[in-house]
C-alpha atoms as a PDB file:
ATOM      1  CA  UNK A   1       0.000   0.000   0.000  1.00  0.00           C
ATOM      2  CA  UNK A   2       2.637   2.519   0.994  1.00  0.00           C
ATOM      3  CA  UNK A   3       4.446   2.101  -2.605  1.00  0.00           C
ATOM      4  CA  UNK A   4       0.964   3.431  -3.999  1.00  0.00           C
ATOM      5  CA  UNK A   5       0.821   6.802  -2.172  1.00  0.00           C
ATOM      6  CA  UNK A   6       3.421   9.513  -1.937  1.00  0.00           C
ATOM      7  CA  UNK A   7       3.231  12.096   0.105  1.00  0.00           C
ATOM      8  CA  UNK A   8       3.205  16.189  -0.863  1.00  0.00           C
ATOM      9  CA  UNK A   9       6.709  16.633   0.671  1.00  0.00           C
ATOM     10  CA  UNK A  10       8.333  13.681  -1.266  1.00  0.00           C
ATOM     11  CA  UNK A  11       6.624  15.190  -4.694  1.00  0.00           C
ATOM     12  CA  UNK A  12       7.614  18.895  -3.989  1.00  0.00           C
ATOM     13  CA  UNK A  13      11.274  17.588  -3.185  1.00  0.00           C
ATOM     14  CA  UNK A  14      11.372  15.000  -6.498  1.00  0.00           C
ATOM     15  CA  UNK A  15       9.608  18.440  -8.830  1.00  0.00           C
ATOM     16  CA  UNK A  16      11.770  20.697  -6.962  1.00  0.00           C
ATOM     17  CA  UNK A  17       8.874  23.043  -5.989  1.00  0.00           C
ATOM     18  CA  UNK A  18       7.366  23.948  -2.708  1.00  0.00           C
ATOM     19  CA  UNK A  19       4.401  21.865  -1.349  1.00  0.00           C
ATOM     20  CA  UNK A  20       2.500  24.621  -1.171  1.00  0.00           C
ATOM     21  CA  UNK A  21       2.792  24.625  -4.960  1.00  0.00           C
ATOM     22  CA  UNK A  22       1.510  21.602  -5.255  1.00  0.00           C
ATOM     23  CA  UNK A  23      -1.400  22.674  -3.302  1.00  0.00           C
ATOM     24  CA  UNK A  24      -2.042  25.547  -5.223  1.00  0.00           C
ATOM     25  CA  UNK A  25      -2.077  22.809  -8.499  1.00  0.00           C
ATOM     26  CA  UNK A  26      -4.556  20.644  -6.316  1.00  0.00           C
ATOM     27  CA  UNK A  27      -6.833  23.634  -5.681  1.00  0.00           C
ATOM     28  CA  UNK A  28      -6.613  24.806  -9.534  1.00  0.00           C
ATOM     29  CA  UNK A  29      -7.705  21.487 -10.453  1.00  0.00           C
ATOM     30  CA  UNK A  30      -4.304  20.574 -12.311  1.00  0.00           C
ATOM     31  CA  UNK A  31      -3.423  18.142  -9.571  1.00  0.00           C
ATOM     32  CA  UNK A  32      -5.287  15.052  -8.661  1.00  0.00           C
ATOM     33  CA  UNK A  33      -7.270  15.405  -4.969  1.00  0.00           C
ATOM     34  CA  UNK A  34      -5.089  13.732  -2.421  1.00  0.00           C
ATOM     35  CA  UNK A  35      -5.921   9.926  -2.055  1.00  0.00           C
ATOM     36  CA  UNK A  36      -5.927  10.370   2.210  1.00  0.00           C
ATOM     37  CA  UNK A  37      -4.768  13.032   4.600  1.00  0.00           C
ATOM     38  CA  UNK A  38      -3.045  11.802   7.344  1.00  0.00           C
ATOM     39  CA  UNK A  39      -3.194  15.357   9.290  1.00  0.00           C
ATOM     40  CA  UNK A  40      -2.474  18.740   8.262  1.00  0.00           C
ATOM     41  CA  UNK A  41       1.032  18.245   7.303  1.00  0.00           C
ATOM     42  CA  UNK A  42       1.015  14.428   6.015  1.00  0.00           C
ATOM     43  CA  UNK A  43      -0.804  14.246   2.948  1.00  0.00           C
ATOM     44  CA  UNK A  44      -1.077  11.721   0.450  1.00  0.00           C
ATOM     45  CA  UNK A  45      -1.018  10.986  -3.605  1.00  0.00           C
ATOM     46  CA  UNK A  46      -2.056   8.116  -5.594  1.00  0.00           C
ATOM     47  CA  UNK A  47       1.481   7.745  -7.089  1.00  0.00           C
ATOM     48  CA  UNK A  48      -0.059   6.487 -10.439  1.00  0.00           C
ATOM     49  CA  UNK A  49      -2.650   9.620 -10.697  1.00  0.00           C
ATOM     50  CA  UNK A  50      -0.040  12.014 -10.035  1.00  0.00           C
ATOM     51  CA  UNK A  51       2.422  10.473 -12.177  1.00  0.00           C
ATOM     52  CA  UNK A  52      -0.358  10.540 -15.027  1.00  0.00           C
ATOM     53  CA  UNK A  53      -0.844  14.696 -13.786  1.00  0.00           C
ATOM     54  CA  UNK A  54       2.384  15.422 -14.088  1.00  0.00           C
ATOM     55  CA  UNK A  55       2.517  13.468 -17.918  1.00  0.00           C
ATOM     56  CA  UNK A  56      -0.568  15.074 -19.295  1.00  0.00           C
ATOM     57  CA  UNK A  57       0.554  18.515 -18.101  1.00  0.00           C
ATOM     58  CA  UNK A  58       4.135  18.044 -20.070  1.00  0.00           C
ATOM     59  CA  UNK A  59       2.522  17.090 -22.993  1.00  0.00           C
ATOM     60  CA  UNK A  60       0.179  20.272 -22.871  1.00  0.00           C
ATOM     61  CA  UNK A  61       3.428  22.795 -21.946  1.00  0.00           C
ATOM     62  CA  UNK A  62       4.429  24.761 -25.230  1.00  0.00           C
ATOM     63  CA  UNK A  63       7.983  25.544 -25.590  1.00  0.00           C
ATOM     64  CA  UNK A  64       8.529  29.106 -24.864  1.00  0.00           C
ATOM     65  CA  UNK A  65      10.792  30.776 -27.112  1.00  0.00           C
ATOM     66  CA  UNK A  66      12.442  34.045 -27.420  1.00  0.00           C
ATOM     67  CA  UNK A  67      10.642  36.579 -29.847  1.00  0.00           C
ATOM     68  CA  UNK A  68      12.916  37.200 -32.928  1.00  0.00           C
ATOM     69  CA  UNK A  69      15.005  40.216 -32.024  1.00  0.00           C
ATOM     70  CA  UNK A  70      14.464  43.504 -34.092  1.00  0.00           C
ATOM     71  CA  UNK A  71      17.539  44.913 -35.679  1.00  0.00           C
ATOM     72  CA  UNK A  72      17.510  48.668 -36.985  1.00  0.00           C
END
Protein backbone atom coordinates (compact mmCIF):
# COMPACT_ATOMS: atom_id res chain seq x y z
CA UNK A 1 0.00 0.00 0.00
CA UNK A 2 2.64 2.52 0.99
CA UNK A 3 4.45 2.10 -2.60
CA UNK A 4 0.96 3.43 -4.00
CA UNK A 5 0.82 6.80 -2.17
CA UNK A 6 3.42 9.51 -1.94
CA UNK A 7 3.23 12.10 0.11
CA UNK A 8 3.21 16.19 -0.86
CA UNK A 9 6.71 16.63 0.67
CA UNK A 10 8.33 13.68 -1.27
CA UNK A 11 6.62 15.19 -4.69
CA UNK A 12 7.61 18.89 -3.99
CA UNK A 13 11.27 17.59 -3.18
CA UNK A 14 11.37 15.00 -6.50
CA UNK A 15 9.61 18.44 -8.83
CA UNK A 16 11.77 20.70 -6.96
CA UNK A 17 8.87 23.04 -5.99
CA UNK A 18 7.37 23.95 -2.71
CA UNK A 19 4.40 21.86 -1.35
CA UNK A 20 2.50 24.62 -1.17
CA UNK A 21 2.79 24.62 -4.96
CA UNK A 22 1.51 21.60 -5.26
CA UNK A 23 -1.40 22.67 -3.30
CA UNK A 24 -2.04 25.55 -5.22
CA UNK A 25 -2.08 22.81 -8.50
CA UNK A 26 -4.56 20.64 -6.32
CA UNK A 27 -6.83 23.63 -5.68
CA UNK A 28 -6.61 24.81 -9.53
CA UNK A 29 -7.70 21.49 -10.45
CA UNK A 30 -4.30 20.57 -12.31
CA UNK A 31 -3.42 18.14 -9.57
CA UNK A 32 -5.29 15.05 -8.66
CA UNK A 33 -7.27 15.41 -4.97
CA UNK A 34 -5.09 13.73 -2.42
CA UNK A 35 -5.92 9.93 -2.05
CA UNK A 36 -5.93 10.37 2.21
CA UNK A 37 -4.77 13.03 4.60
CA UNK A 38 -3.04 11.80 7.34
CA UNK A 39 -3.19 15.36 9.29
CA UNK A 40 -2.47 18.74 8.26
CA UNK A 41 1.03 18.25 7.30
CA UNK A 42 1.01 14.43 6.02
CA UNK A 43 -0.80 14.25 2.95
CA UNK A 44 -1.08 11.72 0.45
CA UNK A 45 -1.02 10.99 -3.60
CA UNK A 46 -2.06 8.12 -5.59
CA UNK A 47 1.48 7.74 -7.09
CA UNK A 48 -0.06 6.49 -10.44
CA UNK A 49 -2.65 9.62 -10.70
CA UNK A 50 -0.04 12.01 -10.04
CA UNK A 51 2.42 10.47 -12.18
CA UNK A 52 -0.36 10.54 -15.03
CA UNK A 53 -0.84 14.70 -13.79
CA UNK A 54 2.38 15.42 -14.09
CA UNK A 55 2.52 13.47 -17.92
CA UNK A 56 -0.57 15.07 -19.30
CA UNK A 57 0.55 18.52 -18.10
CA UNK A 58 4.14 18.04 -20.07
CA UNK A 59 2.52 17.09 -22.99
CA UNK A 60 0.18 20.27 -22.87
CA UNK A 61 3.43 22.79 -21.95
CA UNK A 62 4.43 24.76 -25.23
CA UNK A 63 7.98 25.54 -25.59
CA UNK A 64 8.53 29.11 -24.86
CA UNK A 65 10.79 30.78 -27.11
CA UNK A 66 12.44 34.05 -27.42
CA UNK A 67 10.64 36.58 -29.85
CA UNK A 68 12.92 37.20 -32.93
CA UNK A 69 15.01 40.22 -32.02
CA UNK A 70 14.46 43.50 -34.09
CA UNK A 71 17.54 44.91 -35.68
CA UNK A 72 17.51 48.67 -36.98
Amino acid sequence: MHDELISRVALATRLQVRPATIAKWTRLGWFPEPAQWISDRVILYDRAAAEAALRSRALRRTQRSMPPRITT
